[in-house]
Protein backbone atom coordinates (compact mmCIF):
# COMPACT_ATOMS: atom_id res chain seq x y z
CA UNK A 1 -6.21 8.83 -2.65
CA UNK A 2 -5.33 5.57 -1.72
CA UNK A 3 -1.96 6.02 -1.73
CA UNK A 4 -1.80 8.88 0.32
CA UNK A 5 -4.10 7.13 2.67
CA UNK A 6 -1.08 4.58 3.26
CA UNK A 7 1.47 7.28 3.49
CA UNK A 8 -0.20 9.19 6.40
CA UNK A 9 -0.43 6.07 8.27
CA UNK A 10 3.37 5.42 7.32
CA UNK A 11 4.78 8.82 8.02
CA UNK A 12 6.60 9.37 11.50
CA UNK A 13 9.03 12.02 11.53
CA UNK A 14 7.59 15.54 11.72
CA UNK A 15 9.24 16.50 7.97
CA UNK A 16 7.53 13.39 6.57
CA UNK A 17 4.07 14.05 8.32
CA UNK A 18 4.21 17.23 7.22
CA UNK A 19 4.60 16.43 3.29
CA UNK A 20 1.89 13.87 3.39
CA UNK A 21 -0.36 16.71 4.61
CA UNK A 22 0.74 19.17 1.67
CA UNK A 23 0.22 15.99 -0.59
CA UNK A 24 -3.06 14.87 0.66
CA UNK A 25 -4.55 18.86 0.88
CA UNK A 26 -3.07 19.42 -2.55
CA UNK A 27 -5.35 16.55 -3.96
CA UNK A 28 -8.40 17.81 -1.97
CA UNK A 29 -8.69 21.14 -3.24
CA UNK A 30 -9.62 20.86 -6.85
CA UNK A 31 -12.13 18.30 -5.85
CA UNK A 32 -13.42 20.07 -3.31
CA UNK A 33 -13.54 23.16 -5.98
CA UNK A 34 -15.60 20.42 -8.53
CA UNK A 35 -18.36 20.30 -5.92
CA UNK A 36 -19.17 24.07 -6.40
CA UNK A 37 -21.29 23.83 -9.30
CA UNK A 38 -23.72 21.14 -7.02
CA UNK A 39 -23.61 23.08 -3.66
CA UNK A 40 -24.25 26.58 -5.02
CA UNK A 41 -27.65 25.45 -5.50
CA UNK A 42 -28.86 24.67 -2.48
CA UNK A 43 -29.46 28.69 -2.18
CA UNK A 44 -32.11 28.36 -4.84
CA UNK A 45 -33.02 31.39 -6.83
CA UNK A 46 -30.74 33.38 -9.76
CA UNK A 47 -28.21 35.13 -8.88
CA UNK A 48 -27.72 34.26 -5.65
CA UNK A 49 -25.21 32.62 -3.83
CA UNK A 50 -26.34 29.54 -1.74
CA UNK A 51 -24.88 28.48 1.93
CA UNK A 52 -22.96 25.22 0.27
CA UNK A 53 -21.07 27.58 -1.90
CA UNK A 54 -20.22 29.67 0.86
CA UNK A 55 -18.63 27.20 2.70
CA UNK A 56 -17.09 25.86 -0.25
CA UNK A 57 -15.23 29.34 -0.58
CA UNK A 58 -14.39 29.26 3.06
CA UNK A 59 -13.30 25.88 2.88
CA UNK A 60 -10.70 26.78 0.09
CA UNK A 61 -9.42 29.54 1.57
CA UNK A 62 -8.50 27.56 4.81
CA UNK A 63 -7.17 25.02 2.73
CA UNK A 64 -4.90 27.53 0.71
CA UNK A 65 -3.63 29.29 3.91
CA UNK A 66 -2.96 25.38 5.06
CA UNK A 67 -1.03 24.66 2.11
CA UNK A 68 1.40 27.91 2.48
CA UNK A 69 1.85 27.60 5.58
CA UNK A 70 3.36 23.92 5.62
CA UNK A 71 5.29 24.71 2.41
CA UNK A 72 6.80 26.94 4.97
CA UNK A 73 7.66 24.76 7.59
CA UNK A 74 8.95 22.29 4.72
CA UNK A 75 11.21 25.18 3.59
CA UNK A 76 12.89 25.60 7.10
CA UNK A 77 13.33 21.61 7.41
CA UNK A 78 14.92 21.94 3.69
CA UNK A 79 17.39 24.69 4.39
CA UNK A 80 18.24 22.75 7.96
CA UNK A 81 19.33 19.78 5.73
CA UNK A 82 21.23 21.09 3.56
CA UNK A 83 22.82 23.11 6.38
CA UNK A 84 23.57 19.47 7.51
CA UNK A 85 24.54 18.58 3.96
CA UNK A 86 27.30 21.12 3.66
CA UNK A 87 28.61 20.03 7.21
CA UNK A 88 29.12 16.81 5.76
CA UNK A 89 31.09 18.19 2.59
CA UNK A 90 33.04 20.00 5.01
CA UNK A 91 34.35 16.85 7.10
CA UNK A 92 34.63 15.30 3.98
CA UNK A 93 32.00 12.97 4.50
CA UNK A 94 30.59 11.30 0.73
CA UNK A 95 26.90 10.26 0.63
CA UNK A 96 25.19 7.79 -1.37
CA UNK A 97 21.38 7.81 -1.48
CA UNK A 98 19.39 4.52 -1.80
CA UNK A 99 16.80 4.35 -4.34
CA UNK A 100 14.01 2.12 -5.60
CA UNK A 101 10.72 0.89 -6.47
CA UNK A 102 8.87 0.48 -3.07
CA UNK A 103 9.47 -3.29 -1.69
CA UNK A 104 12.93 -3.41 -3.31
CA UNK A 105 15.19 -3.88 -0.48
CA UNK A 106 16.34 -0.41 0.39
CA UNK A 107 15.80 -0.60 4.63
CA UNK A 108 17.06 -3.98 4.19
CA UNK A 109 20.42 -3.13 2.51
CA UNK A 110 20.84 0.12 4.35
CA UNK A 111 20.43 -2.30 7.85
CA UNK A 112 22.82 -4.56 5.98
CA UNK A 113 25.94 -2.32 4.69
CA UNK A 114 25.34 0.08 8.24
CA UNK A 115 24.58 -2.25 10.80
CA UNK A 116 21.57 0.28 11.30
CA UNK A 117 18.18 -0.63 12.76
CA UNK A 118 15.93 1.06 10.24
CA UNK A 119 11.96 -0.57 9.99
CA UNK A 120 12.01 -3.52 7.69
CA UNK A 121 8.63 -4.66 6.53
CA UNK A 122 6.80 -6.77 3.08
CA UNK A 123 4.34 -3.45 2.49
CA UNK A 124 4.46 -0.84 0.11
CA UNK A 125 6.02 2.46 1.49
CA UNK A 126 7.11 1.15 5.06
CA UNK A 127 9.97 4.19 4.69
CA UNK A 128 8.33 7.41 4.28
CA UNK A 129 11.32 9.06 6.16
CA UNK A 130 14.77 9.62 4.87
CA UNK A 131 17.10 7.51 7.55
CA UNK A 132 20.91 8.44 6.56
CA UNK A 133 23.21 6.06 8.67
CA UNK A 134 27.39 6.03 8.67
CA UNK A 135 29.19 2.98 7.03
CA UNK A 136 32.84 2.35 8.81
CA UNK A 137 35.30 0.60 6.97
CA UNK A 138 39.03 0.13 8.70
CA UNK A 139 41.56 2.00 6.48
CA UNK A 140 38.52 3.61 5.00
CA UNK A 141 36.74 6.74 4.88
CA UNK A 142 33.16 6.74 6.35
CA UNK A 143 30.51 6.62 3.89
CA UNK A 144 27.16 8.10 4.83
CA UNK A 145 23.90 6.11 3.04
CA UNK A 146 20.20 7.38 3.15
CA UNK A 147 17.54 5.42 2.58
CA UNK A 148 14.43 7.10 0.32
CA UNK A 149 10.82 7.18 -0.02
CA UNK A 150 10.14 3.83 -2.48
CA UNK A 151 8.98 4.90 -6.43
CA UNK A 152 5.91 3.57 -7.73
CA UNK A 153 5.20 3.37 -11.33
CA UNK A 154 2.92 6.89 -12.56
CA UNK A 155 3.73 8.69 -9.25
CA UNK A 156 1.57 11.56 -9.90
CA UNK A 157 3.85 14.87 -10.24
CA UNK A 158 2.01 16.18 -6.98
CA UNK A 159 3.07 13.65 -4.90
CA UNK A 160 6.85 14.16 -6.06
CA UNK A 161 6.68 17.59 -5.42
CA UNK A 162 5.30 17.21 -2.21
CA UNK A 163 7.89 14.61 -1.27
CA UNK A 164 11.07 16.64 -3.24
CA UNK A 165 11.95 17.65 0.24
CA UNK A 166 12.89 13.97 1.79
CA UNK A 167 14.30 13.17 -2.40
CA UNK A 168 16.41 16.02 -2.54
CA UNK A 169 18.75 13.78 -0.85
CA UNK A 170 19.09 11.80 -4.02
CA UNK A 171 19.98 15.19 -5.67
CA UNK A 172 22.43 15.89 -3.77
CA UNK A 173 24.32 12.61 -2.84
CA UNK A 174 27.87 11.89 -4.59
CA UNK A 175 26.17 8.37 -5.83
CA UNK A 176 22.46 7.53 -6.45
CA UNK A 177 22.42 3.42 -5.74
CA UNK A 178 19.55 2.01 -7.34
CA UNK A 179 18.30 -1.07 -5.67
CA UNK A 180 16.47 -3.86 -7.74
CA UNK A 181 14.37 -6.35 -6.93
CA UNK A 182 15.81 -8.96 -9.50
CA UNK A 183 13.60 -11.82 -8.34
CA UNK A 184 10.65 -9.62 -9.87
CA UNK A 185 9.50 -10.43 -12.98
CA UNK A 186 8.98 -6.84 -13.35
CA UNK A 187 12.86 -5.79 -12.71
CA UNK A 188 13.15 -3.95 -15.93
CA UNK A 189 10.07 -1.97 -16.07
CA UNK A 190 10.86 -0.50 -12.57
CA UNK A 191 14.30 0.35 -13.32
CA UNK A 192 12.71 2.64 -16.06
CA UNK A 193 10.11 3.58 -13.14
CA UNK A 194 13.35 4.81 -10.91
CA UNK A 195 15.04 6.64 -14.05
CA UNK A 196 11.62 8.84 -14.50
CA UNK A 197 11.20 9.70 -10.75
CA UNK A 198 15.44 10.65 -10.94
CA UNK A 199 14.63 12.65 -13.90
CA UNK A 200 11.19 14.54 -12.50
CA UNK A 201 13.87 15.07 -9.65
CA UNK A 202 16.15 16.85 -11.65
CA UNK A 203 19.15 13.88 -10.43
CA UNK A 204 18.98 12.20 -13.85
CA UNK A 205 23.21 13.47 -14.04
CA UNK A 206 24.22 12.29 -10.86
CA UNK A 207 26.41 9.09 -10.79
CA UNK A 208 24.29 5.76 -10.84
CA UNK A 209 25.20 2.34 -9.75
CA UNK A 210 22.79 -0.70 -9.90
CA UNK A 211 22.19 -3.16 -7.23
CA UNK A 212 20.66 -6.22 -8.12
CA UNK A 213 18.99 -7.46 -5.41
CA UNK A 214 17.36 -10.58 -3.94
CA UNK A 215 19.33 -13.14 -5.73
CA UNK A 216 19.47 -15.50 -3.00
CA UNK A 217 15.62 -16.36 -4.63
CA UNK A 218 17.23 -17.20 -7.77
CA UNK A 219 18.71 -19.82 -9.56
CA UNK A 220 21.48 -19.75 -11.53
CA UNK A 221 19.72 -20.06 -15.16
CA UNK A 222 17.81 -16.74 -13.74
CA UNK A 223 20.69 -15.14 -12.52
CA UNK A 224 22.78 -15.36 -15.71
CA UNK A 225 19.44 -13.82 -17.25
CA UNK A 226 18.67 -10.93 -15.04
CA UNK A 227 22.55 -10.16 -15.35
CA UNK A 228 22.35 -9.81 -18.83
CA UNK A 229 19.26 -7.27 -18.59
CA UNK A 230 21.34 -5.23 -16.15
CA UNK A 231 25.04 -5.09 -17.42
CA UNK A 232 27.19 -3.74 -14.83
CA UNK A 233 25.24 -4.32 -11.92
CA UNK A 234 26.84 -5.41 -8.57
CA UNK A 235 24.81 -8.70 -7.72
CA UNK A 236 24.04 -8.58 -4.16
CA UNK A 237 21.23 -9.93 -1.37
CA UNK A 238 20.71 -7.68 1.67
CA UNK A 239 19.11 -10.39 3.49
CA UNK A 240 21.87 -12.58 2.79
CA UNK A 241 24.56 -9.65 3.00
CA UNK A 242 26.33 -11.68 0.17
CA UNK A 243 28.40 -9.11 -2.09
CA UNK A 244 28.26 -6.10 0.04
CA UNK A 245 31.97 -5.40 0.23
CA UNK A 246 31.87 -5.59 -3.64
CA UNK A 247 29.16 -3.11 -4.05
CA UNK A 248 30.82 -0.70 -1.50
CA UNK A 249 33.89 -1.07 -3.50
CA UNK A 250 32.63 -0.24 -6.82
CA UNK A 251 30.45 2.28 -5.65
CA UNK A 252 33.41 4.20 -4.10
CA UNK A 253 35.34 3.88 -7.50
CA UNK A 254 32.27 5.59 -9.12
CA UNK A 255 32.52 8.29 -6.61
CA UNK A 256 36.29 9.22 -6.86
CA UNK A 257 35.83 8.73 -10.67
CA UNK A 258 32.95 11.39 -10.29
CA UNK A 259 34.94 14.01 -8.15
CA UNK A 260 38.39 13.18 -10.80
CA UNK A 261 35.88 14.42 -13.49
């Protein structure tokens, strides 16, 4: 409850407003159905039906036609994007989608490899919007990147599928880049967080790359350490914009190496 609490007041765009709705009236309903047993009886008497459960009935039955109805609207945002998506295949165009823990960096590095002016902010979930943003390199093709919703560990299934709309963009990009934060003790444990939201997603088989970021906080004993949890990783800090061009290179290796297999 909480968390949805935040991600109504986070949500802007009209997609993203609309799947904090479904969300929030998707974990109403079968609490609002466990009240049933307690209302009924203001009616009194056996066999009858009191006034509290007749509301209660009422209530659920706007709250159903609610719920179908924005799935709806979700549905004709979803097919508009990947009407968009398929434009972009057309011209060419190869995505990467941004992924992470919440806090992790994601606006930040977006800002940083697009020159983009997406919200930055130290709060959970201050991107509830997918933001996809063109990255122009001379004797380079563009490379489109779209920032995501941030994971949190135990997202409950609900609020995935209520948000598999805006993360379908992981789905479908030609690289997932996982961003994280390796000045967190935690680094580890939400890399496993990302890898069960990817999998719940159904992107688990799309090509990953790992971005290490924030190591401008650390020093080089914790470096060498964090790089040895994370073998591979491209060692960056968006704040910092210190080994961008390295990242962009290796994730465009991973990319043709994808579409050669």
């Amino acid at each position: 409850g909480l968390i949805l609490d935040i991600f109504a007041r986070r949500a802007v765009s009209k997609d993203g407003k609309l799947q904090v709705e479904l969300a929030q009236l998707q974990y109403l309903l079968p609490r609002l159905a466990g009240k049933g047993v307690i209302m009924s009886r203001l009616g009194g008497g056996i066999g009858t039906r009191g006034p509290g459960e007749q509301k209660l009935e009422v209530d659920r039955r706007k709250i159903r036609n609610r719920i179908e109805h924005i799935k709806g609207q979700i549905e004709k945002l979803s097919r508009h994007r990947a009407l968009v998506r398929e434009g972009r295949k057309q011209k060419r165009l190869r995505q990467i989608a941004i992924v992470g823990c919440t806090n992790a960096g994601k606006s930040t590095l977006l800002n940083a490899l697009t020159g983009a002016d997406a919200y930055v902010e130290d709060r959970l979930f201050a991107t509830l919007d997918p933001k996809t943003r063109v990255r122009e390199e001379k004797n380079e093709s563009p490379i489109l990147f779209t920032d995501t919703v941030g994971f949190i560990r135990d997202l409950p299934h609900g609020l995935v599928k209520a948000f598999h709309a805006t993360l379908e963009e992981a789905v479908e990009a030609d690289l997932v880049l996982i961003v994280v934060d390796a000045a967190d003790e935690l680094a580890l444990e939400h890399k496993h967080v990302v890898d069960g939201v990817l999998k719940e997603l159904g992107a688990e088989s799309r090509p990953k790359l790992i971005a290490l970021n924030k190591l401008d906080l650390l020093n080089d004993q914790q470096k060498a350490r964090v790089m040895d949890l994370f073998p591979g990783a491209c060692p960056i800090s968006a704040v910092q914009k210190q080994g961008l061009r390295e990242l962009v290179r290796e994730a465009r290796k991973l990319i043709e190496l994808g579409e050669e297999l």
